[in-house]
PDB file of N, CA and C in Angstrom:
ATOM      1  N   UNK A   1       2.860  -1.119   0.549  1.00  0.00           N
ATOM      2  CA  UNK A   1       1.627  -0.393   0.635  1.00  0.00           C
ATOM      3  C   UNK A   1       1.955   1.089   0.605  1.00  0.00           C
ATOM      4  N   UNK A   2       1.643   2.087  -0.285  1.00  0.00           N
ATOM      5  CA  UNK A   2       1.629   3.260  -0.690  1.00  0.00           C
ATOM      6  C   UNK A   2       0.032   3.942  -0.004  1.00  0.00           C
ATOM      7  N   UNK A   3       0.207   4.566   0.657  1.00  0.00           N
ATOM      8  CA  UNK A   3      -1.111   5.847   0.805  1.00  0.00           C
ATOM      9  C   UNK A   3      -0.509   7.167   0.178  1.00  0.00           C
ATOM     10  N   UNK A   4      -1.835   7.769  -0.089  1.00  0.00           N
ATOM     11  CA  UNK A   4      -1.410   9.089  -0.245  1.00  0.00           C
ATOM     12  C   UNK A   4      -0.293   9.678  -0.051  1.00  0.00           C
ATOM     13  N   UNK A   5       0.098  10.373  -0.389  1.00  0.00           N
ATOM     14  CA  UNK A   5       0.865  11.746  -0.015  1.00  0.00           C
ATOM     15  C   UNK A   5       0.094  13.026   0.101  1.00  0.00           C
ATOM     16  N   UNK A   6       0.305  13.447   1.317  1.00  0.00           N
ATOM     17  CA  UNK A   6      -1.302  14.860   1.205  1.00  0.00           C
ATOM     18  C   UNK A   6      -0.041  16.049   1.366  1.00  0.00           C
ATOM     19  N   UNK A   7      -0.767  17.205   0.835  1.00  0.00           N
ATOM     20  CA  UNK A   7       0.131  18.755   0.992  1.00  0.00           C
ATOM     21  C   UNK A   7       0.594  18.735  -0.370  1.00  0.00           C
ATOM     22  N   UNK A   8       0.859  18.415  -1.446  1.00  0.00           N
ATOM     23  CA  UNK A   8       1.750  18.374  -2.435  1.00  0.00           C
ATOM     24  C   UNK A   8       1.198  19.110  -3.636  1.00  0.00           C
ATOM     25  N   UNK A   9      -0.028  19.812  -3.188  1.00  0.00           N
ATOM     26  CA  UNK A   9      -0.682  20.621  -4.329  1.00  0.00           C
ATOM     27  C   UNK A   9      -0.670  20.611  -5.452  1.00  0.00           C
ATOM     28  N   UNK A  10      -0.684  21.259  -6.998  1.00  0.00           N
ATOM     29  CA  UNK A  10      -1.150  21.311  -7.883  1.00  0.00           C
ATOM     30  C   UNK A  10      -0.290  19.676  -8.731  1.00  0.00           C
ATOM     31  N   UNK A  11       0.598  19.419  -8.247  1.00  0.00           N
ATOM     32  CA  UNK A  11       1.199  18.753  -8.951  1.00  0.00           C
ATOM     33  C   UNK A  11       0.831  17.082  -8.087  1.00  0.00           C
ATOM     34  N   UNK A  12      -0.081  17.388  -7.485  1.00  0.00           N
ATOM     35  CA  UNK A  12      -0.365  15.376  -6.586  1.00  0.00           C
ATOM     36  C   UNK A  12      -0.502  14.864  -7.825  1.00  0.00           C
ATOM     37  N   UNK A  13      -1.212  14.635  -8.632  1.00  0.00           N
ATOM     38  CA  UNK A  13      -1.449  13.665  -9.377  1.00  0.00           C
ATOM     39  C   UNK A  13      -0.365  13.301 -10.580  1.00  0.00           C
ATOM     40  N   UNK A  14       0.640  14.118 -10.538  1.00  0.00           N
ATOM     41  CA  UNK A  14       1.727  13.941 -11.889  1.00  0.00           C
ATOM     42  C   UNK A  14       3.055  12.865 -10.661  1.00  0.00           C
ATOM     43  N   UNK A  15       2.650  13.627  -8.777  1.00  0.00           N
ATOM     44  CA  UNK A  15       3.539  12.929  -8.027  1.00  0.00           C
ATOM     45  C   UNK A  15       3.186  11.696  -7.895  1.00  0.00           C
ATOM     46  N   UNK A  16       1.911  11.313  -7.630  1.00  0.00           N
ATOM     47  CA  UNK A  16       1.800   9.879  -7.448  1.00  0.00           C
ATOM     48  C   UNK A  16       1.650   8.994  -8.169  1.00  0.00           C
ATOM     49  N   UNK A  17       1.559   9.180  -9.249  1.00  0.00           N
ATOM     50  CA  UNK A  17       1.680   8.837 -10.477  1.00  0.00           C
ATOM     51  C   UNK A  17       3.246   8.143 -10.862  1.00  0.00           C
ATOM     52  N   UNK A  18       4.506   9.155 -10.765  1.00  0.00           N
ATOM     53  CA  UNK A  18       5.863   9.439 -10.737  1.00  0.00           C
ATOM     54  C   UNK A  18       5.885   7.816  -9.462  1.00  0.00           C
ATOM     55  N   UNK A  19       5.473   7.953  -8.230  1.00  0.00           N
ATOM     56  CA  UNK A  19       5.630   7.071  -7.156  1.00  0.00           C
ATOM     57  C   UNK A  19       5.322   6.179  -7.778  1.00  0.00           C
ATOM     58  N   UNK A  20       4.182   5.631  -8.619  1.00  0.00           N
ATOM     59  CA  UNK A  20       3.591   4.198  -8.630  1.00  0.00           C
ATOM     60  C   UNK A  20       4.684   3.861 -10.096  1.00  0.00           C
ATOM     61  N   UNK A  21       5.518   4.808 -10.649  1.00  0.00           N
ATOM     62  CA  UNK A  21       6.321   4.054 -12.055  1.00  0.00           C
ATOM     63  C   UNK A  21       7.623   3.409 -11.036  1.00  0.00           C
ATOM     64  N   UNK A  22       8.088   4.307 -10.169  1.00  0.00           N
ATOM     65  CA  UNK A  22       9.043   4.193  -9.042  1.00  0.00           C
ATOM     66  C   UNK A  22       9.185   2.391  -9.089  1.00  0.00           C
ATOM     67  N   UNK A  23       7.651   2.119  -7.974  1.00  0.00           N
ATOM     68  CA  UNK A  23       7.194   1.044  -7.228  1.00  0.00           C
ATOM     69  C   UNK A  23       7.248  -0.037  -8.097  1.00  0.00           C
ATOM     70  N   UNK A  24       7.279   0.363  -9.571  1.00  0.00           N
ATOM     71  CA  UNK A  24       7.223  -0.761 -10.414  1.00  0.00           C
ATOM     72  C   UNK A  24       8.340  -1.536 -10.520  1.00  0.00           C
ATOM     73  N   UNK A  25       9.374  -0.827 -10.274  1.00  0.00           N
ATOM     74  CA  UNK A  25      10.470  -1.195 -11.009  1.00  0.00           C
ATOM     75  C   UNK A  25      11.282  -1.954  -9.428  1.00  0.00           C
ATOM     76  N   UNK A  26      10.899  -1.999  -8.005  1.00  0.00           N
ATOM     77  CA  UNK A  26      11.217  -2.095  -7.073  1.00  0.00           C
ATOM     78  C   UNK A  26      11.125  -3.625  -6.820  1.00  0.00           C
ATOM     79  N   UNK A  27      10.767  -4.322  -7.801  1.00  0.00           N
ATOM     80  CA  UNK A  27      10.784  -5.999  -7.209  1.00  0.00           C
ATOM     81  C   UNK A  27       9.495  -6.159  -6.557  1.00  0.00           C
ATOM     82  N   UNK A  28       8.733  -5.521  -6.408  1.00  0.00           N
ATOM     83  CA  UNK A  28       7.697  -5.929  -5.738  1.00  0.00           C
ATOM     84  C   UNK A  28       6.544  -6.780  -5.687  1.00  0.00           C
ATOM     85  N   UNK A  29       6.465  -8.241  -4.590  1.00  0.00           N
ATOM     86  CA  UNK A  29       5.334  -8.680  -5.142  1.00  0.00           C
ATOM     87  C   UNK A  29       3.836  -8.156  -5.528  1.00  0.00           C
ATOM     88  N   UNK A  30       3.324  -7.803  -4.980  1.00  0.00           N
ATOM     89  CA  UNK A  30       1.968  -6.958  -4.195  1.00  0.00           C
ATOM     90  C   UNK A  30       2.247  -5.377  -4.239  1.00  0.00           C
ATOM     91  N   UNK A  31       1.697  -4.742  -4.627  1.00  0.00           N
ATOM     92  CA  UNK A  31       1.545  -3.236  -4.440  1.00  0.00           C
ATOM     93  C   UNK A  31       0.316  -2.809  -4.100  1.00  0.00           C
ATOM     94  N   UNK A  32      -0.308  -2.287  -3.006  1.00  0.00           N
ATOM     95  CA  UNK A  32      -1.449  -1.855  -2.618  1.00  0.00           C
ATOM     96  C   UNK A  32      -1.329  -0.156  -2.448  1.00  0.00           C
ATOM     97  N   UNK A  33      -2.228  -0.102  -2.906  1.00  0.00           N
ATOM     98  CA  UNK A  33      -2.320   1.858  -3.480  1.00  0.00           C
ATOM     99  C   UNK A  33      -3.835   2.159  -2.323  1.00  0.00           C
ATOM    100  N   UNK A  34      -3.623   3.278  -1.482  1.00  0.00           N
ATOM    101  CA  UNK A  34      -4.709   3.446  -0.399  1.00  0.00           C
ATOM    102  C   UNK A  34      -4.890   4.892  -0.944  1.00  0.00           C
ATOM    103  N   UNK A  35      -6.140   5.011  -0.733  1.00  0.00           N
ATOM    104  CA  UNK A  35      -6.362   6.576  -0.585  1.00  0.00           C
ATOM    105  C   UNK A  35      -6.654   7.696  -1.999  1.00  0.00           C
ATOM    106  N   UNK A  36      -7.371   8.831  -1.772  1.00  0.00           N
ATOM    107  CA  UNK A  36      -7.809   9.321  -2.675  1.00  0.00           C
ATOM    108  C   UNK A  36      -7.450   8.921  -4.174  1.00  0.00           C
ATOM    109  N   UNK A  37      -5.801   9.417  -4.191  1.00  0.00           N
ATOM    110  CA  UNK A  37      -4.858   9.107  -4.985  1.00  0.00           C
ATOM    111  C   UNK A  37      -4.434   7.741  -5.596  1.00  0.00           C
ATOM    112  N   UNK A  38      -5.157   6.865  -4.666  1.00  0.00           N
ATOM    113  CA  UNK A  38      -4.787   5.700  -5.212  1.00  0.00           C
ATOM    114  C   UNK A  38      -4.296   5.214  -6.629  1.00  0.00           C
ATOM    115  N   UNK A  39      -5.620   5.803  -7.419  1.00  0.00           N
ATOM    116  CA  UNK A  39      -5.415   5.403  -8.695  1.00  0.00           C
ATOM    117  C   UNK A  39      -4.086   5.708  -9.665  1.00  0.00           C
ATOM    118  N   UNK A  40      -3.899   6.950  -9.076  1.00  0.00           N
ATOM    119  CA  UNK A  40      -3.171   7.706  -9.965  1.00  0.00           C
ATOM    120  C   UNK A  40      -1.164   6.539  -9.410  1.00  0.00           C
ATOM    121  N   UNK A  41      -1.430   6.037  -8.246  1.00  0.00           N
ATOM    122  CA  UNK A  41      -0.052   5.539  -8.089  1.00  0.00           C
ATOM    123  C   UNK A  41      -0.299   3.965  -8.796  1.00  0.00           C
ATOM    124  N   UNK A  42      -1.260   3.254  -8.988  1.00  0.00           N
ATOM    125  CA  UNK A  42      -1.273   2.318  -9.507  1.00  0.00           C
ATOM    126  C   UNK A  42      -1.630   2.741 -11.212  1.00  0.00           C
ATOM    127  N   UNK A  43      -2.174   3.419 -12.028  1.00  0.00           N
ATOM    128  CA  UNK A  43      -1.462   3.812 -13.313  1.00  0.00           C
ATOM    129  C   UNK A  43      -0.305   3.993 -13.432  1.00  0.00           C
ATOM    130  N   UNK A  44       0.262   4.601 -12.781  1.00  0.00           N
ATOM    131  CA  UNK A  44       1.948   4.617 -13.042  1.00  0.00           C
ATOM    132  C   UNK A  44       2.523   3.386 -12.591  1.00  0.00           C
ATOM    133  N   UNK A  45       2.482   2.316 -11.739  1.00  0.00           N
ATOM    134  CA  UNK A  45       3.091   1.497 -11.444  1.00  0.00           C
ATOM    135  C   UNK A  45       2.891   0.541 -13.178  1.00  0.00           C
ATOM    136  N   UNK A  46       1.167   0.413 -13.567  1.00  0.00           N
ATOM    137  CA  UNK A  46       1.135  -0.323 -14.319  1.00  0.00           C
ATOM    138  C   UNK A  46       1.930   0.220 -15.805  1.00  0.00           C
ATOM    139  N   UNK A  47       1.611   1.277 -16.096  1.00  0.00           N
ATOM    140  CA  UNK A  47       1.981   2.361 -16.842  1.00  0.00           C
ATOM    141  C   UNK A  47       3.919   1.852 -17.525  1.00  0.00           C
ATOM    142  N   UNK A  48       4.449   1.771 -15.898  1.00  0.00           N
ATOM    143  CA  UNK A  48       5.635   1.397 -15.901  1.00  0.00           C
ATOM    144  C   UNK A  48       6.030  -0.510 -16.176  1.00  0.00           C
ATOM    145  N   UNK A  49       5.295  -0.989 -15.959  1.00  0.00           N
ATOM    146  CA  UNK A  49       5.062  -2.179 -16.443  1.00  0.00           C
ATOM    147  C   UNK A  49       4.940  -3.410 -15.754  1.00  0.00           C
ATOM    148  N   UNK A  50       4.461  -2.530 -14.576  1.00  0.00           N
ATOM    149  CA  UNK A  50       3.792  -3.640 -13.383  1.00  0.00           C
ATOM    150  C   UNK A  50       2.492  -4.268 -13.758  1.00  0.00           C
ATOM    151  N   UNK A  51       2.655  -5.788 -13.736  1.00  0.00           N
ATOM    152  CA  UNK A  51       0.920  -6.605 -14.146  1.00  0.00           C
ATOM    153  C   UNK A  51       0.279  -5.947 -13.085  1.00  0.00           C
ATOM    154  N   UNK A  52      -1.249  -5.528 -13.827  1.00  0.00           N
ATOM    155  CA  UNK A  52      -2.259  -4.948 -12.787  1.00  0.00           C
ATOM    156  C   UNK A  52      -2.876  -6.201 -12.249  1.00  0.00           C
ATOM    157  N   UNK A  53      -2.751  -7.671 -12.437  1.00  0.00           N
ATOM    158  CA  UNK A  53      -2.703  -8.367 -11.199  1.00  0.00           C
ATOM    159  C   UNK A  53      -2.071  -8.193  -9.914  1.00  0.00           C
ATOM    160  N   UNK A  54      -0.986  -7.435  -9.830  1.00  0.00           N
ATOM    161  CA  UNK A  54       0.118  -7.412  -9.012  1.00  0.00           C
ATOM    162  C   UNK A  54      -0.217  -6.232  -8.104  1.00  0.00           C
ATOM    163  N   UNK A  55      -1.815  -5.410  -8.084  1.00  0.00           N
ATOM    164  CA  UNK A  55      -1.444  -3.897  -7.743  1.00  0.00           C
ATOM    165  C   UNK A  55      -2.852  -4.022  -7.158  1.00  0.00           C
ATOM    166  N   UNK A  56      -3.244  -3.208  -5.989  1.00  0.00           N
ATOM    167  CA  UNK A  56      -4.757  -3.361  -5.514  1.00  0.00           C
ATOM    168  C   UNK A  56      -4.518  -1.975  -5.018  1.00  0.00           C
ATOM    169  N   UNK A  57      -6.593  -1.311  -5.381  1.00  0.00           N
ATOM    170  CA  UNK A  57      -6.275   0.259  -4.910  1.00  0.00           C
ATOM    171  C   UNK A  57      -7.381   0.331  -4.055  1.00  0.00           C
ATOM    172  N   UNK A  58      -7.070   1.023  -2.880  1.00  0.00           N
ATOM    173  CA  UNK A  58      -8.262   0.938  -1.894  1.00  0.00           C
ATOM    174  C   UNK A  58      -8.810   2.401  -1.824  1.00  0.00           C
ATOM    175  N   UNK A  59      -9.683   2.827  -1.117  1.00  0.00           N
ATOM    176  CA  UNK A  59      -9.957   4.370  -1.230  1.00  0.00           C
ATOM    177  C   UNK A  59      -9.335   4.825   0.500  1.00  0.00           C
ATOM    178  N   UNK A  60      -9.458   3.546   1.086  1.00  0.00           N
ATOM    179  CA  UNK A  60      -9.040   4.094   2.404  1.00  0.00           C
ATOM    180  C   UNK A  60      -8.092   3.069   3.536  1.00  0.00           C
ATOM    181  N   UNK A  61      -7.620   3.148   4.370  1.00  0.00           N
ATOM    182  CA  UNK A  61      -6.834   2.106   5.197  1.00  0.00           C
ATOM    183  C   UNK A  61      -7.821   0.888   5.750  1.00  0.00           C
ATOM    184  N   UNK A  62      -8.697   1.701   6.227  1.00  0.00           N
ATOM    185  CA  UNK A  62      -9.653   0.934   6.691  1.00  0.00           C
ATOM    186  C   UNK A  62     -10.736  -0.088   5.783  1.00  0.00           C
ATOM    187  N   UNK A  63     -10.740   0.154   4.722  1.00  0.00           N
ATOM    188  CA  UNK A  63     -11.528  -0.511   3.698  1.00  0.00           C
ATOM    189  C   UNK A  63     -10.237  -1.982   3.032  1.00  0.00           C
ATOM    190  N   UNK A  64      -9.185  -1.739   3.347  1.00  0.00           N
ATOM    191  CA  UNK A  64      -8.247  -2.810   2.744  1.00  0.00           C
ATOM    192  C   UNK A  64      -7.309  -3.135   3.746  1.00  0.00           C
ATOM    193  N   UNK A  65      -7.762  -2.971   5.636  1.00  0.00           N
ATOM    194  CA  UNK A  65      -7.019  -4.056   6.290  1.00  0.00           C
ATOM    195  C   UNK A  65      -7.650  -4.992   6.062  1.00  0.00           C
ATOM    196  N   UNK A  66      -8.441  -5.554   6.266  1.00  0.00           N
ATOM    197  CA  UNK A  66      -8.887  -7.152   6.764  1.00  0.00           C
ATOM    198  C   UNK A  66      -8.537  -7.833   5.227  1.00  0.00           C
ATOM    199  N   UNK A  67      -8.160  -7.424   4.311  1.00  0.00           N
ATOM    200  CA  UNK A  67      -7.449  -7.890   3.214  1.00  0.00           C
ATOM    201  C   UNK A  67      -6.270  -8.143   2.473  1.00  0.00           C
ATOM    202  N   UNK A  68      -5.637  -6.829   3.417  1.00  0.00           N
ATOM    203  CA  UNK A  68      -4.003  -7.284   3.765  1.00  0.00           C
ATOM    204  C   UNK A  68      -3.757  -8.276   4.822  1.00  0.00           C
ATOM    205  N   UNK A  69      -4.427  -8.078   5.893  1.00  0.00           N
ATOM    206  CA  UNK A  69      -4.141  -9.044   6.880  1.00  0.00           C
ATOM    207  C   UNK A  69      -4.485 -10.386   6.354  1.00  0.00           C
ATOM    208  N   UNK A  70      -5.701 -10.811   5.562  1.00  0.00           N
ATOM    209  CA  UNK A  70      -5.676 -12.451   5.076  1.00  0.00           C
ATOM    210  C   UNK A  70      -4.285 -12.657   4.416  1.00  0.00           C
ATOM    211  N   UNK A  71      -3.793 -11.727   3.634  1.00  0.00           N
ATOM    212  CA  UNK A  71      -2.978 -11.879   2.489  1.00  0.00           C
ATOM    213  C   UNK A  71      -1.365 -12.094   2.642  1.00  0.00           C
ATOM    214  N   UNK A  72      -1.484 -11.992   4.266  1.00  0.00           N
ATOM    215  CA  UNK A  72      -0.077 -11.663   4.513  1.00  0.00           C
ATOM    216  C   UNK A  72       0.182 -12.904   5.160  1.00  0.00           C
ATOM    217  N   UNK A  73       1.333 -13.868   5.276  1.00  0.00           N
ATOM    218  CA  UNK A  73       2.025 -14.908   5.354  1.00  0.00           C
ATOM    219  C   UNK A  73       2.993 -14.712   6.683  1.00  0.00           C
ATOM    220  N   UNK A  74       3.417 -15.474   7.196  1.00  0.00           N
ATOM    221  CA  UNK A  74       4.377 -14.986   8.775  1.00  0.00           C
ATOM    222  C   UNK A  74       5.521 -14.608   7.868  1.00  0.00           C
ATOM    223  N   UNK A  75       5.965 -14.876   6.993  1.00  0.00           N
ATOM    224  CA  UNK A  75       7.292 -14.713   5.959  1.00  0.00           C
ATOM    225  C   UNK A  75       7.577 -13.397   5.295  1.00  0.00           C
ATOM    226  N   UNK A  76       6.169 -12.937   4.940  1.00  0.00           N
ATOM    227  CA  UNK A  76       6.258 -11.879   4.244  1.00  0.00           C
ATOM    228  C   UNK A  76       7.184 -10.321   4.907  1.00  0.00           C
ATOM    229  N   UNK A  77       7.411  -9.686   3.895  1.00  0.00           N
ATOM    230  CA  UNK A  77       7.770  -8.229   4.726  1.00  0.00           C
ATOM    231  C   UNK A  77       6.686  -7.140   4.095  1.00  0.00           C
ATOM    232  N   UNK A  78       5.986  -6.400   4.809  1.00  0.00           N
ATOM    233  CA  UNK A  78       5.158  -5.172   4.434  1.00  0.00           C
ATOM    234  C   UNK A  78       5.999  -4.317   4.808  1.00  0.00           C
ATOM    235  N   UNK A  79       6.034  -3.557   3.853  1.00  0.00           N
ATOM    236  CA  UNK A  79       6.411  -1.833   3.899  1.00  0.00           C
ATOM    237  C   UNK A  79       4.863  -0.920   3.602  1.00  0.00           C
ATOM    238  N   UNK A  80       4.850  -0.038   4.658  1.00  0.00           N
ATOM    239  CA  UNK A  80       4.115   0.853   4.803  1.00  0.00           C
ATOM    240  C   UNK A  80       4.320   2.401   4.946  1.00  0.00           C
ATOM    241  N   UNK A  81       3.963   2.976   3.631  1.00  0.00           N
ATOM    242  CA  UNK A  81       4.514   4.832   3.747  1.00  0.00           C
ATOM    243  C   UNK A  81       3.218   5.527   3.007  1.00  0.00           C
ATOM    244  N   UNK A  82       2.996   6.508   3.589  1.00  0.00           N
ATOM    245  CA  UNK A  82       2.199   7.017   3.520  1.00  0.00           C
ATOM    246  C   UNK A  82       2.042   8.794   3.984  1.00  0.00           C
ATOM    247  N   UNK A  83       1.138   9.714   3.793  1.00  0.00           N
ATOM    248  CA  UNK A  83       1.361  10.681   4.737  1.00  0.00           C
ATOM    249  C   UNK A  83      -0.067  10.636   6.025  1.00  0.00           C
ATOM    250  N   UNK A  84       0.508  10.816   7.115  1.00  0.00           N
ATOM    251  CA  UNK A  84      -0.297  10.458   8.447  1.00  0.00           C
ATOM    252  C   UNK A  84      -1.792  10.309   8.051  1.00  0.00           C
ATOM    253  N   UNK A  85      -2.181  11.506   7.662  1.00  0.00           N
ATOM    254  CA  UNK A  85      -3.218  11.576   7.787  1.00  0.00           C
ATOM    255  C   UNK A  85      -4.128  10.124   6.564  1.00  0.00           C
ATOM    256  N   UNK A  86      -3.609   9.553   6.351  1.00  0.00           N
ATOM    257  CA  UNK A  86      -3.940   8.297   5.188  1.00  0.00           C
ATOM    258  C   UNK A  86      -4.105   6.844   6.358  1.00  0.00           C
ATOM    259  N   UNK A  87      -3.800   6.724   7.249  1.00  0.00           N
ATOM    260  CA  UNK A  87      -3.876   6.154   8.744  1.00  0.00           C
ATOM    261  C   UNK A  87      -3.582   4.583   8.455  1.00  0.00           C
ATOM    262  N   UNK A  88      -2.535   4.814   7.910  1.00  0.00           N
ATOM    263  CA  UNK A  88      -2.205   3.650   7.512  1.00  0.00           C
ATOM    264  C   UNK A  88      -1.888   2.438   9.027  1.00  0.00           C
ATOM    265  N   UNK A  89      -1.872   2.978   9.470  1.00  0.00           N
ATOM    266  CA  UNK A  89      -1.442   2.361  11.106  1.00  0.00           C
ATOM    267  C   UNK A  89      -2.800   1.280  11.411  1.00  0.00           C
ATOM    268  N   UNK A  90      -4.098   1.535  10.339  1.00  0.00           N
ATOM    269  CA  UNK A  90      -5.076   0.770  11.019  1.00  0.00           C
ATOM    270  C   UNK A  90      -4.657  -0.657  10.169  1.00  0.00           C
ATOM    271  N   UNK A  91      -4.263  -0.369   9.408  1.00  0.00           N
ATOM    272  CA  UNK A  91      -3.993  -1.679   8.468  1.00  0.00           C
ATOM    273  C   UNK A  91      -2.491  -2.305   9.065  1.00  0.00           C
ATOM    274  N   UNK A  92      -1.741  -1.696   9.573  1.00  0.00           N
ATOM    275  CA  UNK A  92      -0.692  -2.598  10.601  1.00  0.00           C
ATOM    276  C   UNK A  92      -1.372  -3.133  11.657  1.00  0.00           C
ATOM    277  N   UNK A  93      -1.856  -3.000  12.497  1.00  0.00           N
ATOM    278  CA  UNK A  93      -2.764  -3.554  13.462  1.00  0.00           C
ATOM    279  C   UNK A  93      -3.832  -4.549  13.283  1.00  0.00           C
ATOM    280  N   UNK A  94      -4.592  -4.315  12.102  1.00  0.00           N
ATOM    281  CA  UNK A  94      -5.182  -5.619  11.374  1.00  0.00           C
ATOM    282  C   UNK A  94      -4.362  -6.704  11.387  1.00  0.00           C
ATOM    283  N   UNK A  95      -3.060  -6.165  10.495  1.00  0.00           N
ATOM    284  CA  UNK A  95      -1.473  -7.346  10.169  1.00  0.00           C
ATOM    285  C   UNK A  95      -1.836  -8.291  11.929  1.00  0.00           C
ATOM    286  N   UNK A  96      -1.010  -7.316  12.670  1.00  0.00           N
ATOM    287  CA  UNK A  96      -0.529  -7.756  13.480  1.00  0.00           C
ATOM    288  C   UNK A  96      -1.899  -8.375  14.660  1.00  0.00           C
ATOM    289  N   UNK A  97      -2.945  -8.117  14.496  1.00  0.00           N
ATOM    290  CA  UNK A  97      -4.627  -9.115  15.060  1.00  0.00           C
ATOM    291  C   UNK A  97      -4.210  -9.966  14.681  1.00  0.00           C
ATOM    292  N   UNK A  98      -3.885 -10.471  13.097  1.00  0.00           N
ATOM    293  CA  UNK A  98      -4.284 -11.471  12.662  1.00  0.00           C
ATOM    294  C   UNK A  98      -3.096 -12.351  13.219  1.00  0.00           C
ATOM    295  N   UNK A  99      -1.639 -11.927  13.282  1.00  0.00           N
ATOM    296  CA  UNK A  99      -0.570 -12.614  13.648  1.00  0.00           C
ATOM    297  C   UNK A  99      -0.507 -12.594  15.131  1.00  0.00           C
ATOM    298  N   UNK A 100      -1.813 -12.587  16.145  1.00  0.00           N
ATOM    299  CA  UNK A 100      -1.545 -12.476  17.570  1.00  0.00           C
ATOM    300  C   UNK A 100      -1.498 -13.395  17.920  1.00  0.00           C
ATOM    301  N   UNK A 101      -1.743 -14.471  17.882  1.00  0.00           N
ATOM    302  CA  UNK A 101      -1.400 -15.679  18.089  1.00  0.00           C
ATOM    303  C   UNK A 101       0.101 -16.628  18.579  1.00  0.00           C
ATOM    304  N   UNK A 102       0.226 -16.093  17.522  1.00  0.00           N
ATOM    305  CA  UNK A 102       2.125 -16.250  17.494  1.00  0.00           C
ATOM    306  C   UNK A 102       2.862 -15.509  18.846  1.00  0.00           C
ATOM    307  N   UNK A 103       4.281 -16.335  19.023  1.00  0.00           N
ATOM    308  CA  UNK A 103       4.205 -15.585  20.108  1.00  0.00           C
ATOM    309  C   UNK A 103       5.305 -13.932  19.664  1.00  0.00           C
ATOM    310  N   UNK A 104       5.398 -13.240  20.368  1.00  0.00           N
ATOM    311  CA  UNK A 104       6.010 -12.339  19.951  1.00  0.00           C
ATOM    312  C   UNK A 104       7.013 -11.911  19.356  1.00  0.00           C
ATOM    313  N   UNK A 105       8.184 -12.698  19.181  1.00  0.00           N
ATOM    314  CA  UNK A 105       8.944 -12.938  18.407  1.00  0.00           C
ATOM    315  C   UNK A 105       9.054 -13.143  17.086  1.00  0.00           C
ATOM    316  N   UNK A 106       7.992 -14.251  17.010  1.00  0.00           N
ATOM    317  CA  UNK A 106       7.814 -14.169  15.278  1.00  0.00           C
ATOM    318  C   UNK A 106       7.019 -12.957  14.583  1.00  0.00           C
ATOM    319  N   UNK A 107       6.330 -12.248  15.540  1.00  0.00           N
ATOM    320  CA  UNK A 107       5.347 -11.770  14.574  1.00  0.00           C
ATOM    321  C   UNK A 107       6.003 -10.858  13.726  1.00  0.00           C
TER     322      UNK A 107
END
């Protein structure tokens, strides 16, 4: 899961762009793109030759936890980077609602 990068001025959209060709090439099942920028990191992922089955873009953290959290498996690994202010932390906490059950160890 990619959020934004904020501060990076005239050049955000050539950077996240640059990030989502990166992400392509990284093995990745799932790529979820959050935040303003979203788009611009999932064109480049696809761009680079990631199936846009493989890539989901949200506008905000909060609009695509309860959709990571269905999506995620006790097996899986999420990576989450972002810059703060993209609050990606609400969509770990969704993760980890949904895995409360379990006891602490696995989650």
């Amino acid at each position: 899961m990619l959020g934004d990068m904020l501060e990076l001025g005239a050049g955000e959209r050539q950077w996240h762009a640059e990030l989502g060709r990166f992400a392509a090439g990284c093995g990745l099942d799932l790529l979820v793109c959050v935040g303003r920028l979203a788009g611009e990191v999932a064109s480049g992922a696809e761009a680079a030759g990631m199936a846009a089955s493989r890539v989901r873009r949200y506008p905000g953290a909060q609009a695509c936890a309860a959709d990571v959290a269905a999506w995620c498996r006790r097996e899986d690994t999420v990576l989450l980077k972002g810059s703060r202010g993209t609050a990606l932390e609400r969509v770990l906490a969704s993760i980890l609602e949904h895995f409360s059950d379990l006891p602490k160890e696995e989650r």
